[in-house]
Every structure is written in C-alpha cells, then in structure tokens.
C-alpha atoms as a PDB file:
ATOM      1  CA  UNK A   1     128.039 127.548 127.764  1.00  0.00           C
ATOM      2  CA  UNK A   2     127.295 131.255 127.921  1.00  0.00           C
ATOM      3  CA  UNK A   3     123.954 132.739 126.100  1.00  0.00           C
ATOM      4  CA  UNK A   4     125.656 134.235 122.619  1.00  0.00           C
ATOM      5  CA  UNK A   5     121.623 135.700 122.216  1.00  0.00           C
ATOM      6  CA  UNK A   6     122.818 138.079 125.754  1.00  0.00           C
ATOM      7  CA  UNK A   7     123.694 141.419 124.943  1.00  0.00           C
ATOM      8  CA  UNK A   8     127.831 141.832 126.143  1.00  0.00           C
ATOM      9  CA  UNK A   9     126.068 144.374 128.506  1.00  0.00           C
ATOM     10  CA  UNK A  10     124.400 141.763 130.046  1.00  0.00           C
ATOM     11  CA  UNK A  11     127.333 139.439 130.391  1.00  0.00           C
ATOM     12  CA  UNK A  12     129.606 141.783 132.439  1.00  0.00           C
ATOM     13  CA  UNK A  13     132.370 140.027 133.124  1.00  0.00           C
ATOM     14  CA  UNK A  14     131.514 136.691 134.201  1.00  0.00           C
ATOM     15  CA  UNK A  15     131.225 132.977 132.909  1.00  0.00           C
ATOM     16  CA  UNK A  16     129.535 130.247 133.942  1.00  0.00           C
ATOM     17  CA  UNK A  17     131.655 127.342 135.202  1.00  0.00           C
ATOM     18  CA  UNK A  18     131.174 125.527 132.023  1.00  0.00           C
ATOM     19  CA  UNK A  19     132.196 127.696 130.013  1.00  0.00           C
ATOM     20  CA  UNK A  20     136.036 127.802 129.900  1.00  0.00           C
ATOM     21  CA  UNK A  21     138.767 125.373 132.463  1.00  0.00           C
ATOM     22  CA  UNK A  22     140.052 127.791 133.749  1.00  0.00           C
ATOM     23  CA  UNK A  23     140.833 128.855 137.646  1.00  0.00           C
ATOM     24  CA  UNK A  24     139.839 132.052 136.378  1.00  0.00           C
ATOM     25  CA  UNK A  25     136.171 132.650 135.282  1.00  0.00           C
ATOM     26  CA  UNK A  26     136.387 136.687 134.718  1.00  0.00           C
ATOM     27  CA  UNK A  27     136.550 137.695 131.084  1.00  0.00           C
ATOM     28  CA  UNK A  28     139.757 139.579 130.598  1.00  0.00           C
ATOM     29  CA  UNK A  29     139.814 143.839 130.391  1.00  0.00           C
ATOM     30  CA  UNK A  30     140.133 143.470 126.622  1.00  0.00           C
ATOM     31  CA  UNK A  31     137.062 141.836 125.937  1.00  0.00           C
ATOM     32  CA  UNK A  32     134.952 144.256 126.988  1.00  0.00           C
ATOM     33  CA  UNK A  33     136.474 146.548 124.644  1.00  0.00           C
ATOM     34  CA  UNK A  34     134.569 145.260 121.923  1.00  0.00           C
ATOM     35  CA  UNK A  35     131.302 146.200 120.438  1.00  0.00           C
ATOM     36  CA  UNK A  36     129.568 143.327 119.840  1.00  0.00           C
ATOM     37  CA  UNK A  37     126.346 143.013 118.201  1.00  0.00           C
ATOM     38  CA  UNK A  38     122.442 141.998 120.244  1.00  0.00           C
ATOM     39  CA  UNK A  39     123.247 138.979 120.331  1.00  0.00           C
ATOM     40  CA  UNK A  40     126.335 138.999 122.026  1.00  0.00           C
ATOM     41  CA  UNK A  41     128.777 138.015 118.664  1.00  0.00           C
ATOM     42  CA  UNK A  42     131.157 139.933 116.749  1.00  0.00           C
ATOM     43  CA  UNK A  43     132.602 139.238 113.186  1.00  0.00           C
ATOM     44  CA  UNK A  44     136.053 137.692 112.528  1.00  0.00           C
ATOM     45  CA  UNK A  45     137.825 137.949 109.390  1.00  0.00           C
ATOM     46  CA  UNK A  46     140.624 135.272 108.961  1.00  0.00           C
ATOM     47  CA  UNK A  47     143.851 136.621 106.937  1.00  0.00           C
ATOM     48  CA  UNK A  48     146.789 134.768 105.614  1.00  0.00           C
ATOM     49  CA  UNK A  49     149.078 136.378 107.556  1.00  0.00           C
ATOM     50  CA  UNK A  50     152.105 135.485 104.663  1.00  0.00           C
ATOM     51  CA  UNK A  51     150.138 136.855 101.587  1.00  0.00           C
ATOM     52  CA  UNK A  52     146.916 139.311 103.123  1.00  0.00           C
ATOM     53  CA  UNK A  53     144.524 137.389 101.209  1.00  0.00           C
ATOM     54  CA  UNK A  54     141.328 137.022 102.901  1.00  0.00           C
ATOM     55  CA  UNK A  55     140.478 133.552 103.690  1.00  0.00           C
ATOM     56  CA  UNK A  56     136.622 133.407 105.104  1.00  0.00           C
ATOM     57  CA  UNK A  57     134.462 135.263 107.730  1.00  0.00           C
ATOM     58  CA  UNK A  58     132.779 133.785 110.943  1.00  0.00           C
ATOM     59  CA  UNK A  59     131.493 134.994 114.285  1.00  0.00           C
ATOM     60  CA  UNK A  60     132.903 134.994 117.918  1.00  0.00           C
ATOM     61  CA  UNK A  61     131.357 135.347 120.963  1.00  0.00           C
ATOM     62  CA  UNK A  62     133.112 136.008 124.423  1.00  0.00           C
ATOM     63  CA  UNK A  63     133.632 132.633 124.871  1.00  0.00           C
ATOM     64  CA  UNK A  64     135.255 131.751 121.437  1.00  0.00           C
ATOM     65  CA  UNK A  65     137.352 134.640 121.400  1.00  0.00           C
ATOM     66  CA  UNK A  66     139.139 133.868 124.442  1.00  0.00           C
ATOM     67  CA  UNK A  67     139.809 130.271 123.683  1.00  0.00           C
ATOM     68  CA  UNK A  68     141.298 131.781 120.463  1.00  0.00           C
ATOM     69  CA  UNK A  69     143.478 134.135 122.380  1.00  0.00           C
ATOM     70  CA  UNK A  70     144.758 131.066 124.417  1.00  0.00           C
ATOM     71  CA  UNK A  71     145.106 128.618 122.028  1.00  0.00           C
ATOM     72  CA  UNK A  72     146.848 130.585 119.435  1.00  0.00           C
ATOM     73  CA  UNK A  73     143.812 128.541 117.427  1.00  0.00           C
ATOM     74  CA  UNK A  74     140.283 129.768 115.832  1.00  0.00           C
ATOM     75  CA  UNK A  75     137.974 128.802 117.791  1.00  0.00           C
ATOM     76  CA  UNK A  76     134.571 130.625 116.480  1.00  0.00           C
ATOM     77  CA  UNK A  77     130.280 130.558 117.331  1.00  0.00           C
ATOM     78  CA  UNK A  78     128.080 128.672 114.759  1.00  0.00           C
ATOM     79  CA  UNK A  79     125.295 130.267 114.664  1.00  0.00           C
ATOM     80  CA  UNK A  80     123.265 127.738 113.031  1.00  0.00           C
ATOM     81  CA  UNK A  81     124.485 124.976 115.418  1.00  0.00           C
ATOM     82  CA  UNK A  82     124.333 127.166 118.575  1.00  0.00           C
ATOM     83  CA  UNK A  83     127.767 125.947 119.972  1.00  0.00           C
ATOM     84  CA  UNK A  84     131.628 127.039 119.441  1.00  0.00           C
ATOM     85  CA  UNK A  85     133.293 125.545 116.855  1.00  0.00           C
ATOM     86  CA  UNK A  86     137.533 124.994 116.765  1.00  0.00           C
ATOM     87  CA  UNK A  87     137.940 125.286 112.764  1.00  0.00           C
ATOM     88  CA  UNK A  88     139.400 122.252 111.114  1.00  0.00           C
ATOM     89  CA  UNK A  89     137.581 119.821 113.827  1.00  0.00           C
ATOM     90  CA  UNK A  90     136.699 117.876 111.347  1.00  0.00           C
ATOM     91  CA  UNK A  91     138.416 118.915 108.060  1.00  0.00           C
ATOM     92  CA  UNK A  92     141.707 118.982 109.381  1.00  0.00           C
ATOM     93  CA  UNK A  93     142.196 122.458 108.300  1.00  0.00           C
ATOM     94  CA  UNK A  94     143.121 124.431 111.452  1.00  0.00           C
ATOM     95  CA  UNK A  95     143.954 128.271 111.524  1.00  0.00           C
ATOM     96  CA  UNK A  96     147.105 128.797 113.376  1.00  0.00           C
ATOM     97  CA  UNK A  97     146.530 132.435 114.920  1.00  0.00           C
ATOM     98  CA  UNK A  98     149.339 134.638 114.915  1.00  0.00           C
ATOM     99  CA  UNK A  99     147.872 137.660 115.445  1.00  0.00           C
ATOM    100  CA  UNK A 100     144.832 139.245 116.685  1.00  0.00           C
ATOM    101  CA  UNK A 101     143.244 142.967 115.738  1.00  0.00           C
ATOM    102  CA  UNK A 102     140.632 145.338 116.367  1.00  0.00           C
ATOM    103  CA  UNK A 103     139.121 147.477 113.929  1.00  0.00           C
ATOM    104  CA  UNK A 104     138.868 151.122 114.859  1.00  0.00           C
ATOM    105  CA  UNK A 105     134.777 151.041 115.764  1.00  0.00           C
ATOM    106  CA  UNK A 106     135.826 148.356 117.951  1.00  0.00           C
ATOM    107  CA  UNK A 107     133.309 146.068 115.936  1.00  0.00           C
ATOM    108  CA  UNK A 108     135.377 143.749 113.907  1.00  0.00           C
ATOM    109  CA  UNK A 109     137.990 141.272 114.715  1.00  0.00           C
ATOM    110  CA  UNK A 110     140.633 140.678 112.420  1.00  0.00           C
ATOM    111  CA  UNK A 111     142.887 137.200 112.924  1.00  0.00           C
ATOM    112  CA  UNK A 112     145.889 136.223 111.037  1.00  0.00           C
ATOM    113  CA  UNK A 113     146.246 132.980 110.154  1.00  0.00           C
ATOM    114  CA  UNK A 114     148.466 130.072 108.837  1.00  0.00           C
ATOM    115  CA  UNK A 115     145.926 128.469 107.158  1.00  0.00           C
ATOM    116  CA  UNK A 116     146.515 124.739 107.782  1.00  0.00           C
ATOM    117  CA  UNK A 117     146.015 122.622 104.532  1.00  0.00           C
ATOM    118  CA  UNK A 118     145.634 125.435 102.372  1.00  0.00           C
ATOM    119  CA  UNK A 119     141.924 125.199 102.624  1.00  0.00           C
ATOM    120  CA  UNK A 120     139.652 127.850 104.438  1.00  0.00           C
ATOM    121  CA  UNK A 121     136.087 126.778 102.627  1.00  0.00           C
ATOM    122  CA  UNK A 122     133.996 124.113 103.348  1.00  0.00           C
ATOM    123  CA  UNK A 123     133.644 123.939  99.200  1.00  0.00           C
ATOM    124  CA  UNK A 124     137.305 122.568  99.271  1.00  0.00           C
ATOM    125  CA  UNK A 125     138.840 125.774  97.954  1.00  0.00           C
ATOM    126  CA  UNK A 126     141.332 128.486  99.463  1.00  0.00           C
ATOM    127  CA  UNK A 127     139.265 130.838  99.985  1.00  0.00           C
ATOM    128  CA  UNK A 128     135.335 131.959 101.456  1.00  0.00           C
ATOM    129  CA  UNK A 129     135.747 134.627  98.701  1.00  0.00           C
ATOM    130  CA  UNK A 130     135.612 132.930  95.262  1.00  0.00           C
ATOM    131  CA  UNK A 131     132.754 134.761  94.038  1.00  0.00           C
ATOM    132  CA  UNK A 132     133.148 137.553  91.793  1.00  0.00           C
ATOM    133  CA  UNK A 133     130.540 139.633  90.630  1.00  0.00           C
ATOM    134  CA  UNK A 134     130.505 139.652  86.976  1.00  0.00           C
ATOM    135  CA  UNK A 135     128.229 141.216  84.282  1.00  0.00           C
ATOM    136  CA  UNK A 136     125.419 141.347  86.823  1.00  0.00           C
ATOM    137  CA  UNK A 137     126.151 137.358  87.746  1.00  0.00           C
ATOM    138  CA  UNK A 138     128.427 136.021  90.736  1.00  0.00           C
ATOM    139  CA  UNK A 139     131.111 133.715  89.151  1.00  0.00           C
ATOM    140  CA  UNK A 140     133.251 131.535  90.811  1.00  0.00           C
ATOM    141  CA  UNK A 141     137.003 132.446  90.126  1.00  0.00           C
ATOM    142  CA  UNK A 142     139.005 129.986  92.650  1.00  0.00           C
ATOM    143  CA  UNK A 143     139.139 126.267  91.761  1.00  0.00           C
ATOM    144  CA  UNK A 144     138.307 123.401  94.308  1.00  0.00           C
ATOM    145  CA  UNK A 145     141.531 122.053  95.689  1.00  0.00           C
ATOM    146  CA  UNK A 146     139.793 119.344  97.094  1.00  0.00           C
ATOM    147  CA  UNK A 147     136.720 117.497  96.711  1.00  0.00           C
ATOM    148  CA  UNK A 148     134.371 118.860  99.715  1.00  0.00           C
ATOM    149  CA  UNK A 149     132.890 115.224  99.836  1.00  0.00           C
ATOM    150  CA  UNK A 150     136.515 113.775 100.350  1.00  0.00           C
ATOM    151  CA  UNK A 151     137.166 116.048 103.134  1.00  0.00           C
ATOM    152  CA  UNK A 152     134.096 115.507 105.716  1.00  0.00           C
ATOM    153  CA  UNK A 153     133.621 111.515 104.692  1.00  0.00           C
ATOM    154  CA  UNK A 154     129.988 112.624 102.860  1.00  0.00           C
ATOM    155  CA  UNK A 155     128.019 111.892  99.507  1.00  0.00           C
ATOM    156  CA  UNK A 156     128.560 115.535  97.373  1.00  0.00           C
ATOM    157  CA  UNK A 157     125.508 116.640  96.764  1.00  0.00           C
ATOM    158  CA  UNK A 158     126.454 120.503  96.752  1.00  0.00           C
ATOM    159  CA  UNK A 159     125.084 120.865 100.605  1.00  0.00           C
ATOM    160  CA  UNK A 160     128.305 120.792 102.354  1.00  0.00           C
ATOM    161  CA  UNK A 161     128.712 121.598 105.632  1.00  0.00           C
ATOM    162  CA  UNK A 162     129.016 124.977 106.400  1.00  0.00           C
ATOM    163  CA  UNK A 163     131.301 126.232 109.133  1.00  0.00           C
ATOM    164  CA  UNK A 164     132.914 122.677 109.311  1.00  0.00           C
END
C-alpha cells in the first residue's frame, strides 16, 4: 500500500503494484488536483445526498479516493489503523457515493451519500454530528438508533470502534 505519511509531491503519479488491481497503476489527472495535507490525506465530508445533512468526516488518501471513484463506494484511510477502510465492512452500513466534490482551495472532498442503514456513527446514531454545544457543555441531541454493541458483535463499554 502507498505511504499516506508521503507528501502528494512525493507520490507523483505512481502506485505501487499493491496498491490498486488495476492494468493501470498511474493516478488519474484529477487527483493531483488536490491539496492534500504532509501526510499525504485530505478530509472527506459524507452528505446525505436526499436531505444535505451531514453525516460524519474521515480522511482519504490517493489510494482511497480512487477506489471510491470506482466503486461508487467510501472507501477512506484510518489513521489510527494505518490501512484503508471500505465503510460499513463490518457494520453493514455502506455509503453509496453518488457524487463527488471539490471545495474551492482544492483541500476538502465532499461525497454524497445514500447512507446504507441509516447509520453513519460508530455510536449507533445517524449522524458524526450529535453534539451540540450548549451553555458552555457539548450535549448530545441525536438518539442511538442502534445499540453500538449490537452492531460490531462487542461488550458496550462506551469504547466503540471508531471508523468501523
């Protein structure tokens, strides 16, 4: 898998073999149109694409951002697990892309989604974003749909697992 720690400028245009099955192993023009931070990611926002709401954000690399583009499926970089991750591998709850944007600094990726099983957060709720700040304290304003220890087979003990 390709270094997400190497600088895009780094990467030019090539993968490793390992990367991607593909015949082709050159990133595509429209890849290197994007800005993407030192160490080589860039953050994605997933949208419902029906409503606008704003499910969660995650980071892409390269790598992750092409597989997206070709599978019409999120496919982002964990950071904290080093590797790409396809969203709902083991929740079930895929993101069906429809569409794919650039902000105008070239530094933000926008998807939207059909969010498959109406849950985007690992906590079992709709929505990354259930945290509003209120009276100086963050309260959470979106109800678990589902049990987070029901979705990924574990004891709930309030350390799910982030990212999937």
């Amino acid at each position: 898998m390709s270094n997400p720690n190497t600088p895009a400028s780094e990467n030019h245009n090539r993968l490793s073999t390992d990367d991607v099955n593909s015949d082709n192993h050159e990133y595509p023009v429209w890849l290197d149109e994007i800005t993407y931070t030192a160490d080589g990611l860039v953050p994605a926002i997933a949208q419902d694409k029906t409503t606008g709401e704003i499910l969660m954000m995650a980071w892409m690399n390269r790598e992750s951002l092409l597989l997206t583009a070709q599978t019409k499926t999120a496919v982002y970089f964990s950071r904290s697990r080093g590797k790409l991750w396809h969203k709902g591998e083991t929740s079930g709850h895929t993101q069906i892309v429809h569409d794919i944007h650039l902000d105008c600094d070239a530094d933000v990726i926008l998807l939207k989604v059909e969010q498959k099983g109406g849950i985007a957060c690992h906590t079992g709720r709709r929505s990354c974003f259930y945290q509003s700040l209120q009276d100086g304290h963050w309260q959470s304003v979106e109800p678990i749909l589902k049990d987070p220890s029901a979705i990924y087979n574990t004891a709930h003990d309030n350390k799910e697992p982030k990212g999937e």
